[in-house]
C-alpha atoms as a PDB file:
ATOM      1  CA  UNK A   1      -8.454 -25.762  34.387  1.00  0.00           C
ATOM      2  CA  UNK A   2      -4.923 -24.484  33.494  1.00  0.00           C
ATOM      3  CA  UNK A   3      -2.410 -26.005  32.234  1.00  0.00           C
ATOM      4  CA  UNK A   4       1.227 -24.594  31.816  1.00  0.00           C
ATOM      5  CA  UNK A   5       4.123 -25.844  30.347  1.00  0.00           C
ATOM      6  CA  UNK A   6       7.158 -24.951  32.020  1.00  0.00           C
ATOM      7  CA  UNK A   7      10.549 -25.780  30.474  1.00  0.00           C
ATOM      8  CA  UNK A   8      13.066 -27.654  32.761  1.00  0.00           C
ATOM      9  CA  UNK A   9      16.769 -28.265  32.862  1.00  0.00           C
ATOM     10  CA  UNK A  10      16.658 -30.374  30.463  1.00  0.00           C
ATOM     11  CA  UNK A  11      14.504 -28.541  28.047  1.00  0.00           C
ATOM     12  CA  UNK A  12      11.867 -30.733  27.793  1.00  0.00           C
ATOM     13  CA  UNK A  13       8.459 -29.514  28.541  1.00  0.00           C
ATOM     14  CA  UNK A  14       6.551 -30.711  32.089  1.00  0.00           C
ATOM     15  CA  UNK A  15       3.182 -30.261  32.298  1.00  0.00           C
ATOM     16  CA  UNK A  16       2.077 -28.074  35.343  1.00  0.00           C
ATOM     17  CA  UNK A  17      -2.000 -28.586  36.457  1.00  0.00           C
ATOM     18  CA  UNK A  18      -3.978 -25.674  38.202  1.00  0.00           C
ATOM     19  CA  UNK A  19      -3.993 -27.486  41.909  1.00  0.00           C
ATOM     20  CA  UNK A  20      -6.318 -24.160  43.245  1.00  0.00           C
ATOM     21  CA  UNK A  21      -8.928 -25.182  45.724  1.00  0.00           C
ATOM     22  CA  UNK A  22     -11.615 -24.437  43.362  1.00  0.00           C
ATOM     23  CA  UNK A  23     -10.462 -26.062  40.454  1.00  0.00           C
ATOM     24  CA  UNK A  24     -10.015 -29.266  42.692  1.00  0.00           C
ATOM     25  CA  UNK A  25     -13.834 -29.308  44.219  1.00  0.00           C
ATOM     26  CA  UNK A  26     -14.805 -28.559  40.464  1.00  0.00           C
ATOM     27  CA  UNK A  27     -13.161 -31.471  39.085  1.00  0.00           C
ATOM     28  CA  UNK A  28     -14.118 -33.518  42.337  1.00  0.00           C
ATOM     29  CA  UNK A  29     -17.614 -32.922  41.747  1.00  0.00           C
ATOM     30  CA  UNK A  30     -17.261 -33.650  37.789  1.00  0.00           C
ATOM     31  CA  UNK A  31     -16.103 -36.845  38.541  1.00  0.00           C
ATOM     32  CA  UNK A  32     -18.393 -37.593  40.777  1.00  0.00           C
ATOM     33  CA  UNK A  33     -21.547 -36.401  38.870  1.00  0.00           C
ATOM     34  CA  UNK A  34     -20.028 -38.495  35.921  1.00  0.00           C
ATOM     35  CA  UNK A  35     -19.256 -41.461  37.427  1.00  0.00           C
ATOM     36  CA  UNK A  36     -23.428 -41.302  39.054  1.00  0.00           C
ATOM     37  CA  UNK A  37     -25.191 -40.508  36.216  1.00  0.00           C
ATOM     38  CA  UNK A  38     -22.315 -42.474  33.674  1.00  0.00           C
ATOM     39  CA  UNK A  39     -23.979 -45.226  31.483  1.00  0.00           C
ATOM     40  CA  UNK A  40     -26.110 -45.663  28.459  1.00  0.00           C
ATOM     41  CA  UNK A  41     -29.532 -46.003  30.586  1.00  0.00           C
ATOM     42  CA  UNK A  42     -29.963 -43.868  33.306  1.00  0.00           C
ATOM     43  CA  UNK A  43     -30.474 -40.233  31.506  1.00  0.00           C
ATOM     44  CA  UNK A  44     -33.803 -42.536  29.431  1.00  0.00           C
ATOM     45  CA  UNK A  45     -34.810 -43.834  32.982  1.00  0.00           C
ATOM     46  CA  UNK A  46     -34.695 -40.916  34.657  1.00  0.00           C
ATOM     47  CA  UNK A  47     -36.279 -38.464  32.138  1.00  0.00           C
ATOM     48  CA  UNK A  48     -39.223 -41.164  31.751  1.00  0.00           C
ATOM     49  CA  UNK A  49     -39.803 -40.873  35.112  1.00  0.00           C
ATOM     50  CA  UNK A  50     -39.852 -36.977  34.679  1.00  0.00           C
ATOM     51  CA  UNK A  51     -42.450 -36.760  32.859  1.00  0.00           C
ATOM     52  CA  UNK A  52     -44.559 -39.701  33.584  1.00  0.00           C
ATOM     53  CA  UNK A  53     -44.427 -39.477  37.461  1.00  0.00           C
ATOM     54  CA  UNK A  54     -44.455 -42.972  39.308  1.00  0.00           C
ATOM     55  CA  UNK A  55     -44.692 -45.935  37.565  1.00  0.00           C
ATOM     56  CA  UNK A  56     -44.110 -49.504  38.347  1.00  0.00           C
ATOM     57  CA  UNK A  57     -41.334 -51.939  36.860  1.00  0.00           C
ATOM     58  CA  UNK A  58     -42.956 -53.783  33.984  1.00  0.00           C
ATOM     59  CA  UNK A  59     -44.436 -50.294  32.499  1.00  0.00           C
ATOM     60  CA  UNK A  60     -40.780 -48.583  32.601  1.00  0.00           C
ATOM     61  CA  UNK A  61     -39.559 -51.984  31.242  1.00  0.00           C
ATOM     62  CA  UNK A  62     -41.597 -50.910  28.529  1.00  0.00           C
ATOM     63  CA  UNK A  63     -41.088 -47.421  27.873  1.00  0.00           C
ATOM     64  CA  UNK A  64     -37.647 -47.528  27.792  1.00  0.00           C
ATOM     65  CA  UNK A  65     -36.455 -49.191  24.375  1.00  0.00           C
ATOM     66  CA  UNK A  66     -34.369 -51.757  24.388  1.00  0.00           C
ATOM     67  CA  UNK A  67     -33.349 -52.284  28.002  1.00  0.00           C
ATOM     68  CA  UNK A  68     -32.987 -55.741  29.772  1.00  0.00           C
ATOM     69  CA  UNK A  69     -34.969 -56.655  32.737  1.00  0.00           C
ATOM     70  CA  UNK A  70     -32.022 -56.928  34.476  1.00  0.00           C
ATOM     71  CA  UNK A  71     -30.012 -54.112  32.931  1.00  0.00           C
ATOM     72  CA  UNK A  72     -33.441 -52.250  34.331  1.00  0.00           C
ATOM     73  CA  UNK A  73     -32.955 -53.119  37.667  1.00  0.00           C
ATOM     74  CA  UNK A  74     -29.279 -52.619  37.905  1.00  0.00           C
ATOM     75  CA  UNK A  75     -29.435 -49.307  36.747  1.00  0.00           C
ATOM     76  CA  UNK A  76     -32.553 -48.786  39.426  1.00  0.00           C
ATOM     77  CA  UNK A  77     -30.519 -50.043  42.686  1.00  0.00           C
ATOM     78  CA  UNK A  78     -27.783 -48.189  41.206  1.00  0.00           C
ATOM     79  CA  UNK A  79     -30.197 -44.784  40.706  1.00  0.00           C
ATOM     80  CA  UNK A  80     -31.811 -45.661  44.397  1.00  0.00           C
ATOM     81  CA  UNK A  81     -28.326 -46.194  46.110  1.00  0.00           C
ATOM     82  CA  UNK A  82     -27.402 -42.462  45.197  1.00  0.00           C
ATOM     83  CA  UNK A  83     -30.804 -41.108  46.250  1.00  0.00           C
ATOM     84  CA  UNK A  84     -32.115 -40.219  42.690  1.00  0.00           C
ATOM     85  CA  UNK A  85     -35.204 -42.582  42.554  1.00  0.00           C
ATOM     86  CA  UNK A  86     -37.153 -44.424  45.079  1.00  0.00           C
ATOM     87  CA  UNK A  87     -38.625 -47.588  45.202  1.00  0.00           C
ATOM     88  CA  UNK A  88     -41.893 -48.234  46.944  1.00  0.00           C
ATOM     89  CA  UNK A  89     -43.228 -51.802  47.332  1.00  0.00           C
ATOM     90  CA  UNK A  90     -47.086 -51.941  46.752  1.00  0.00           C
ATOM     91  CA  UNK A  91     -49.302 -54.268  48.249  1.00  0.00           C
ATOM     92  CA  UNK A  92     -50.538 -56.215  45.196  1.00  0.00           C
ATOM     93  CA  UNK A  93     -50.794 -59.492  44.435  1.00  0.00           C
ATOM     94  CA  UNK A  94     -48.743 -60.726  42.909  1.00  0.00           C
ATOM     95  CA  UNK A  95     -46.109 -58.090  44.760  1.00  0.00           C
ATOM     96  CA  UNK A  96     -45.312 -55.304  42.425  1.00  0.00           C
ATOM     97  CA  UNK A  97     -42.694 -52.310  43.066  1.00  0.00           C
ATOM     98  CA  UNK A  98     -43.384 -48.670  42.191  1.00  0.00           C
ATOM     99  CA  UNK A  99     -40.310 -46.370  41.350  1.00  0.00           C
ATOM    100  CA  UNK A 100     -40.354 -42.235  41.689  1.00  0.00           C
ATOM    101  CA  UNK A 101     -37.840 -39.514  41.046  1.00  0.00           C
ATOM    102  CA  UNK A 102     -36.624 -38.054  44.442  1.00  0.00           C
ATOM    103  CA  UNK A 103     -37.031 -34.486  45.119  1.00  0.00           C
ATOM    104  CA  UNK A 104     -32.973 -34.167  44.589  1.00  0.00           C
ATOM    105  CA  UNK A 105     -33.385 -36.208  41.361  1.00  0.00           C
ATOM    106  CA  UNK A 106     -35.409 -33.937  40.767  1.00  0.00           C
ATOM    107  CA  UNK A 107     -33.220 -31.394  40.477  1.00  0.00           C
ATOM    108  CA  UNK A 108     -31.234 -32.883  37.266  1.00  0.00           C
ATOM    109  CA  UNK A 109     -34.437 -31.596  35.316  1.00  0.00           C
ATOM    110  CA  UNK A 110     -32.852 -28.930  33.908  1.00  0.00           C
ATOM    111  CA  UNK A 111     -29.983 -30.525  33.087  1.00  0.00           C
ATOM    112  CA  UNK A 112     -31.533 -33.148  31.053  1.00  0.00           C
ATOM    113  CA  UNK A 113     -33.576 -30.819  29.431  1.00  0.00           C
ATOM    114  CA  UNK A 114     -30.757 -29.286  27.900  1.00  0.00           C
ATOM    115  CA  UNK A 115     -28.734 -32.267  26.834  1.00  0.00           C
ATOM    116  CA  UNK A 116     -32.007 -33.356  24.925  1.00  0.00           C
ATOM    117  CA  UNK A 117     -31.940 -29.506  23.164  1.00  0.00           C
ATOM    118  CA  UNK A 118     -28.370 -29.883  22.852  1.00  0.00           C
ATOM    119  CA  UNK A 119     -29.232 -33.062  21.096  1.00  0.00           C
ATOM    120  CA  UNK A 120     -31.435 -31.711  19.253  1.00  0.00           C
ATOM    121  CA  UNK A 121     -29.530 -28.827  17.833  1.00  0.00           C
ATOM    122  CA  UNK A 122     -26.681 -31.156  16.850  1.00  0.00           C
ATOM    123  CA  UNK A 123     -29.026 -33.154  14.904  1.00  0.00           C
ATOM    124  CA  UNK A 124     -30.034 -30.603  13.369  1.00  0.00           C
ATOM    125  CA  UNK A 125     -26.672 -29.292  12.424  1.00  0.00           C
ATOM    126  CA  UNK A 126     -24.938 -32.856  11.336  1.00  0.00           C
ATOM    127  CA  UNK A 127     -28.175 -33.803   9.001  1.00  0.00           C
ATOM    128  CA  UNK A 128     -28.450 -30.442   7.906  1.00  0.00           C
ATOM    129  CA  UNK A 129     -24.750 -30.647   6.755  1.00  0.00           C
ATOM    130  CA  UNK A 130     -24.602 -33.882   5.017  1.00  0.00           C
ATOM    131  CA  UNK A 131     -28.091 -32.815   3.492  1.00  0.00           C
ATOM    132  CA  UNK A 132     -26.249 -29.669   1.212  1.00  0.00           C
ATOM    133  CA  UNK A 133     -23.360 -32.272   0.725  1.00  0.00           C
END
């Protein structure tokens, strides 16, 4: 994105936004990525189910740290709703519910890996600074 400052008539500066095509769909799809995968929960959901593969309520409940039940579930529906995770009712008694990364959520893989290495590197960097301090 651009932005330009363009003086008026009465000298004070306006500022003028990049309205291209492209930088429109770009922000368009920032937003909407951001506003999906926004919240403190659903990057620890999802990469759980990453790497563990299927795995019913109570045992996510579990692995992820400090999440309410029905924090849990919100952030489930909310995850199933936008086709990242599906949920797959077993026939157990007493009933029990299975959840699974879709083959599109899936595809955010990659970009959770490297938010975790990001992580990582800042770590790094901030302890690493205070530590010579």
């Amino acid at each position: 994105m651009v932005v330009l400052f363009i003086k008026s008539n009465d000298m004070k500066k306006q500022a003028s936004i990049n309205t291209s095509l492209t930088c429109k769909k770009r922000i368009t799809a920032i937003k909407d990525t951001m506003e999906i995968l926004s919240g403190k929960w659903k990057f620890h959901i999802l990469g759980t189910l990453l790497q563990s593969g299927s795995m019913r309520f109570m045992d996510l409940l579990r692995e992820v740290d400090g999440i309410a039940p029905k924090m849990l579930s919100k952030e489930l529906q909310d995850m199933e709703m936008n086709r990242l995770v599906t949920r797959t009712v077993l026939n157990t008694k007493p009933v029990t519910v299975a959840y699974d990364v879709t083959e599109f959520g899936k595809t955010l893989e990659k970009i959770i890996d490297e938010i975790a290495n990001w992580g990582i590197d800042y770590r790094k960097a901030i302890y690493d600074k205070r530590k010579k301090i």
